[in-house]
C-alpha atoms as a PDB file:
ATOM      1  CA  UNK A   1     111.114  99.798  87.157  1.00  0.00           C
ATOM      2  CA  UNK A   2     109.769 102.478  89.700  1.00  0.00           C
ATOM      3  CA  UNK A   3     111.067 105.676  90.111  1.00  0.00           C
ATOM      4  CA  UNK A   4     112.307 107.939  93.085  1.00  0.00           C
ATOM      5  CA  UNK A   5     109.962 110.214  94.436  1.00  0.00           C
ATOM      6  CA  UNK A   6     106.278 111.190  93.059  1.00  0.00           C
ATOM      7  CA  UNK A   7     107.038 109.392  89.800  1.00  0.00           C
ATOM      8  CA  UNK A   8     107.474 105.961  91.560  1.00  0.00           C
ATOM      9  CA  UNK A   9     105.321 103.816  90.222  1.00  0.00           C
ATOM     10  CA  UNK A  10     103.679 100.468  92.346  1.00  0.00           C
ATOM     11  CA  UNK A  11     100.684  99.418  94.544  1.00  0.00           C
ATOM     12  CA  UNK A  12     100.682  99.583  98.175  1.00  0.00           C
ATOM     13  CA  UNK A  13     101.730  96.296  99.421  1.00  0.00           C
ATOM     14  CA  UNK A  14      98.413  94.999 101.125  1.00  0.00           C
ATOM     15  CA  UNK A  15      96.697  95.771  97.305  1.00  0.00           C
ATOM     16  CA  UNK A  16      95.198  92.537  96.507  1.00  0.00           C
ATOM     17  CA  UNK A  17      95.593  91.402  92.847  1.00  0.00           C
ATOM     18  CA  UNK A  18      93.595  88.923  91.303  1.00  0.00           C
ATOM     19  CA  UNK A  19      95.419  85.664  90.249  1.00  0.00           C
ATOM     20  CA  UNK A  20      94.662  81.665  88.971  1.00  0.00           C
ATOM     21  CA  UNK A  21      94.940  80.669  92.388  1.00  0.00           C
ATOM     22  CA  UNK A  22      92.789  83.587  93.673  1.00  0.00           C
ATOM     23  CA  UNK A  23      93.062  87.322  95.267  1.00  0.00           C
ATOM     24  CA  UNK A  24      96.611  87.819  96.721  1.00  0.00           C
ATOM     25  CA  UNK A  25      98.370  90.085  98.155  1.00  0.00           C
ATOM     26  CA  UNK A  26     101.029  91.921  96.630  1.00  0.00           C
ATOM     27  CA  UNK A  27     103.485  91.506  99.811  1.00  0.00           C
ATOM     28  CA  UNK A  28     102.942  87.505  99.102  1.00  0.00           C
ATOM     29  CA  UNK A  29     103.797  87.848  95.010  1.00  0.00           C
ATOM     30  CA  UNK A  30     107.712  88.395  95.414  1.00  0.00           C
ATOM     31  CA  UNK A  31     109.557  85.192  93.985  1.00  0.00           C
ATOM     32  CA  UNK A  32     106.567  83.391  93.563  1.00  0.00           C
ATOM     33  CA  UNK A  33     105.979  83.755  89.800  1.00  0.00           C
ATOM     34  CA  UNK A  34     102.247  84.091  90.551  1.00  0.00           C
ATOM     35  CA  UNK A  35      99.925  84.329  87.069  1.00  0.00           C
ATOM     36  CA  UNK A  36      97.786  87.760  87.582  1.00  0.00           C
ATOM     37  CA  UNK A  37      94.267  88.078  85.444  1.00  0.00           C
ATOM     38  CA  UNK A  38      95.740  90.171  82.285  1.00  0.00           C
ATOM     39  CA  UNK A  39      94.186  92.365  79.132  1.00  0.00           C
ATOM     40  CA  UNK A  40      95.724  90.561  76.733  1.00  0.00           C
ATOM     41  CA  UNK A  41      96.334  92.440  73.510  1.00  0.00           C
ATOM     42  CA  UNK A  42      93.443  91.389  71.252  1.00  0.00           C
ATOM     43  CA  UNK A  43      91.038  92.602  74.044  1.00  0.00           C
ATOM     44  CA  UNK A  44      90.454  88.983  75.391  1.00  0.00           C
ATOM     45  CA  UNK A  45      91.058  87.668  79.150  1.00  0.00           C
ATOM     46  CA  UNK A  46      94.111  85.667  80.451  1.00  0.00           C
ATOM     47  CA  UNK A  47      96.831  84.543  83.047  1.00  0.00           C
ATOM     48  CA  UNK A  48     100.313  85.777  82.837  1.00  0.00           C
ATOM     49  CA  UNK A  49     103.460  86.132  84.969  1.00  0.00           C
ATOM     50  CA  UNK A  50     103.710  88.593  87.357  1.00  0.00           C
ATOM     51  CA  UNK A  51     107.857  88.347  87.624  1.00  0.00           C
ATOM     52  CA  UNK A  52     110.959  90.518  89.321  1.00  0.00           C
ATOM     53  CA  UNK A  53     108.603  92.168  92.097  1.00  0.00           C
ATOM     54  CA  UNK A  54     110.633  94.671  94.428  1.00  0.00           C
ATOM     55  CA  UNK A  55     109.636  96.841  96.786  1.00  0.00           C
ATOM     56  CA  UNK A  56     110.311 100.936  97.511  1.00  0.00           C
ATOM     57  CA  UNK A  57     109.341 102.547 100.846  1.00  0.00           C
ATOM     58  CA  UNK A  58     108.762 106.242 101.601  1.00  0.00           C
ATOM     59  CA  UNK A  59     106.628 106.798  98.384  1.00  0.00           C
ATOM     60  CA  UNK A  60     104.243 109.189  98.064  1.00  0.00           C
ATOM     61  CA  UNK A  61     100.627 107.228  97.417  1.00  0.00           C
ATOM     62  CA  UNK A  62      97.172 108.022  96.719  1.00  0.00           C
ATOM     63  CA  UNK A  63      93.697 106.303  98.005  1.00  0.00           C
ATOM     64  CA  UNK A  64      91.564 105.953  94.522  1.00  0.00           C
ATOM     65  CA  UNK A  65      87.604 105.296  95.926  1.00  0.00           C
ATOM     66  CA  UNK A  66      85.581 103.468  93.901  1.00  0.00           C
ATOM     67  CA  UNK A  67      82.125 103.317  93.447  1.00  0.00           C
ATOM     68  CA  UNK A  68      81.623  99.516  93.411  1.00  0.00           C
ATOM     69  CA  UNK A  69      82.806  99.758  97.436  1.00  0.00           C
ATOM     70  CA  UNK A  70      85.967  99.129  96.454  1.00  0.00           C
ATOM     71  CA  UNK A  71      89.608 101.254  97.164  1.00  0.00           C
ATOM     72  CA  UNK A  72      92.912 101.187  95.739  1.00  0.00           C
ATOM     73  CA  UNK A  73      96.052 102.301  97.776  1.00  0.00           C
ATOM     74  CA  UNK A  74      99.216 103.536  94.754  1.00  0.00           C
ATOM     75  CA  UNK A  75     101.898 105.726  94.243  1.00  0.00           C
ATOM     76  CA  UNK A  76     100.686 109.109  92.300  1.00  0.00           C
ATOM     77  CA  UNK A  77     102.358 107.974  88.918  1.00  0.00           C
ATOM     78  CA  UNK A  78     101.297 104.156  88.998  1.00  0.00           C
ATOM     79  CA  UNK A  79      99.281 103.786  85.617  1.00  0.00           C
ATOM     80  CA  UNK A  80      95.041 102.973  85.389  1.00  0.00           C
ATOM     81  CA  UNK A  81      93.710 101.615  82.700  1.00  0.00           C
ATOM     82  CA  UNK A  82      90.686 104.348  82.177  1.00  0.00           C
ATOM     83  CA  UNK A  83      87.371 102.562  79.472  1.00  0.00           C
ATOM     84  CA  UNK A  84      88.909 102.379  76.214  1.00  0.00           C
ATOM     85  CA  UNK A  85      92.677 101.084  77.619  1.00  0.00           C
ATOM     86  CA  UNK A  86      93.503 104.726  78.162  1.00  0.00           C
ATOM     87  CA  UNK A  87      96.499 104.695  81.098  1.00  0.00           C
ATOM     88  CA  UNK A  88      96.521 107.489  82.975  1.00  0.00           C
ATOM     89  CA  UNK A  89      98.510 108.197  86.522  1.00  0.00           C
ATOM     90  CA  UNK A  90      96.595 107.869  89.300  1.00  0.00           C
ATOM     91  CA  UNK A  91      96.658 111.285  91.303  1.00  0.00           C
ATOM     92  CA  UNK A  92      95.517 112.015  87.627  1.00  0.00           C
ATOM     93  CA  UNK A  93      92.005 109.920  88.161  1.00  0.00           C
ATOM     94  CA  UNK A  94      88.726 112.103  88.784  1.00  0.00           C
ATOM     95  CA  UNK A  95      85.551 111.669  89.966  1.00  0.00           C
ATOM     96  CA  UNK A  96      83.176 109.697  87.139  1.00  0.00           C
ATOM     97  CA  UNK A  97      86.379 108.219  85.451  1.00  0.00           C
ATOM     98  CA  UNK A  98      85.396 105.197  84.036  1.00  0.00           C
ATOM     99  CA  UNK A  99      87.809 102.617  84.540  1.00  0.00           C
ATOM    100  CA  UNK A 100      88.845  99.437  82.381  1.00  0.00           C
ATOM    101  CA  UNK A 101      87.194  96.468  83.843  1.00  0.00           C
ATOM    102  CA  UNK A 102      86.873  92.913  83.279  1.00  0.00           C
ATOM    103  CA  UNK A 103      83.282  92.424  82.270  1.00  0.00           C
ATOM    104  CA  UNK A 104      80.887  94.757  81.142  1.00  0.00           C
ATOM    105  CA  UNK A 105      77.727  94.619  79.829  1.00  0.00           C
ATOM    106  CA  UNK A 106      76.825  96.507  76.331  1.00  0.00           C
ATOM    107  CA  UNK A 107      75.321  99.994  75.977  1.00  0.00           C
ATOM    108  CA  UNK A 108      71.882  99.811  76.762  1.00  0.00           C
ATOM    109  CA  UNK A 109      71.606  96.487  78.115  1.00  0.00           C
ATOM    110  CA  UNK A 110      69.412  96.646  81.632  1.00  0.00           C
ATOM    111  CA  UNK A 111      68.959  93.585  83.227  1.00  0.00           C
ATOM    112  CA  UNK A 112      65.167  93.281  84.687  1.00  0.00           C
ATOM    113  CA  UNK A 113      66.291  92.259  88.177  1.00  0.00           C
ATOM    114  CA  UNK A 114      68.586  95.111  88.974  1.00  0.00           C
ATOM    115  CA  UNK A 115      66.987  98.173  90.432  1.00  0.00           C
ATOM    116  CA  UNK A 116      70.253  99.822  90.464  1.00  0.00           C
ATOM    117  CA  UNK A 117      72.874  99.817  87.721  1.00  0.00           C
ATOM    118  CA  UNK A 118      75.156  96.820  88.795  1.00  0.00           C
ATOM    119  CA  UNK A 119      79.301  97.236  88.714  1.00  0.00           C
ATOM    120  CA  UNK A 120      78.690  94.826  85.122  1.00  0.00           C
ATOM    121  CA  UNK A 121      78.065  98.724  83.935  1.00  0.00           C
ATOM    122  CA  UNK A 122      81.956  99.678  84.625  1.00  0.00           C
ATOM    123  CA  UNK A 123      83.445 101.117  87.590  1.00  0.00           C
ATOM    124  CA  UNK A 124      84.029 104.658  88.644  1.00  0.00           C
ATOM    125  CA  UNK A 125      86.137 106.690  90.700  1.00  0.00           C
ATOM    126  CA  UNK A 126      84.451 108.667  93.460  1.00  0.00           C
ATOM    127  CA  UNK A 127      86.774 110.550  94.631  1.00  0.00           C
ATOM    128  CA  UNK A 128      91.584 110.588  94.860  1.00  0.00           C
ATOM    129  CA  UNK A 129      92.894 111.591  98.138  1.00  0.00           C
ATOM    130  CA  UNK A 130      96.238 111.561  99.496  1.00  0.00           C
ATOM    131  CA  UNK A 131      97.298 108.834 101.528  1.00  0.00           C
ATOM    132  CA  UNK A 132     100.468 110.116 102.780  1.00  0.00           C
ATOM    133  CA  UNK A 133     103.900 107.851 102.422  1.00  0.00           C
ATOM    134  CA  UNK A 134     103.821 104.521 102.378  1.00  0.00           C
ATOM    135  CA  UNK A 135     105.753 101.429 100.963  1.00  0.00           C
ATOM    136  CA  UNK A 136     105.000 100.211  97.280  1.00  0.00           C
ATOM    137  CA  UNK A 137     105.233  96.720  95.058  1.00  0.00           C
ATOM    138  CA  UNK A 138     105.992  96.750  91.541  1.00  0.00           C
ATOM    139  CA  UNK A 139     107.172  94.262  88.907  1.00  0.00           C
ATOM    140  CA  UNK A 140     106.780  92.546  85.304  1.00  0.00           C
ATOM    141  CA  UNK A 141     103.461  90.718  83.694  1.00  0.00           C
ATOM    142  CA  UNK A 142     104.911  88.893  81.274  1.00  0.00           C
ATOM    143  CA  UNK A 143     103.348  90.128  77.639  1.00  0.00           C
ATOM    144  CA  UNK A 144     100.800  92.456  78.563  1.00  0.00           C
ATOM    145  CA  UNK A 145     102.572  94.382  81.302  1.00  0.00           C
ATOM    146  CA  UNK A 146      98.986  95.255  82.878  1.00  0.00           C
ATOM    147  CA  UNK A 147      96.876  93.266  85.511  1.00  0.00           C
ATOM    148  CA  UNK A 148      93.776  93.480  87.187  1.00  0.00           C
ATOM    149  CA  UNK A 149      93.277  94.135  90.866  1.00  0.00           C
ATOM    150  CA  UNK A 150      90.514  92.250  93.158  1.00  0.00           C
ATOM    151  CA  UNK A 151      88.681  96.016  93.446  1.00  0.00           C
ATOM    152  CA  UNK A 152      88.030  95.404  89.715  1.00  0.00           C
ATOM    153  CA  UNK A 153      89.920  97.749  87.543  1.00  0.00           C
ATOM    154  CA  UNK A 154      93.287  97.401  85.486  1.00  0.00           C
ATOM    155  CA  UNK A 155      96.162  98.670  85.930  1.00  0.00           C
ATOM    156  CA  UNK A 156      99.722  98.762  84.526  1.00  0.00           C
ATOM    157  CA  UNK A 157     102.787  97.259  85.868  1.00  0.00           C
END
């Protein structure tokens, strides 16, 4: 459950999360029992539950840029997954943090046809900002408590 103040936890509610049935928004997850694109524990990819979402207003969020064009809107203590499955807050993300992502191609591995390393190489934070106040969604994957969003990365619950 989220907390008051800086150490609420959530995403902002237009943060689209990826699920079976596709990217959705979190305002359109409440009571819907959608299935969100999970970690699962062994390392592997799966669907699971996203269940008892609520909402908080008047949190205090950050704007986490991504390098793959990407941005994430969350409260300053709402957990990424850094490479490795290392969960850090978010107003605790730097600049070159890799983050946990889906697919990624091996050390090493350069496909001829790219001229530029493609986001199969991991994603990175550019840069945190502040993003002022703003209303937040939060609730429970079922087994893995972590989900991925449609910018690419995982985060936690």
């Amino acid at each position: 459950m989220a907390e008051a103040g800086s150490e609420a936890r959530g995403l902002a509610v237009s943060c689209m999360v990826e699920t079976a049935e596709g990217p959705v928004p979190m305002h359109e997850t409440p009571k819907k029992g959608f299935a969100v694109l999970t970690r699962l524990d062994g390392g592997g990819l799966g669907f699971r539950q996203l269940l008892n979402v609520e909402q908080r207003d008047g949190v205090p969020l950050v704007k986490i840029v991504l390098d793959n064009g990407h941005s994430v809107v969350a409260a300053h203590a709402h957990p990424f997954y850094r490479s490795g499955m290392a969960a850090v807050p978010a107003a605790a993300l730097a600049p070159g943090d890799a983050l946990e992502t889906a697919f990624q191609y091996v050390d090493g591995y350069h496909p001829d046809t790219q001229q530029k390393a493609p986001a199969a190489w991991g994603v990175h934070v550019v840069r945190v900002e502040p993003a002022g106040e703003g209303s937040v969604m939060w609730g429970r994957v079922r087994d893995t408590h972590r989900m991925f969003l449609t910018a690419g990365v995982l985060c936690g619950e």
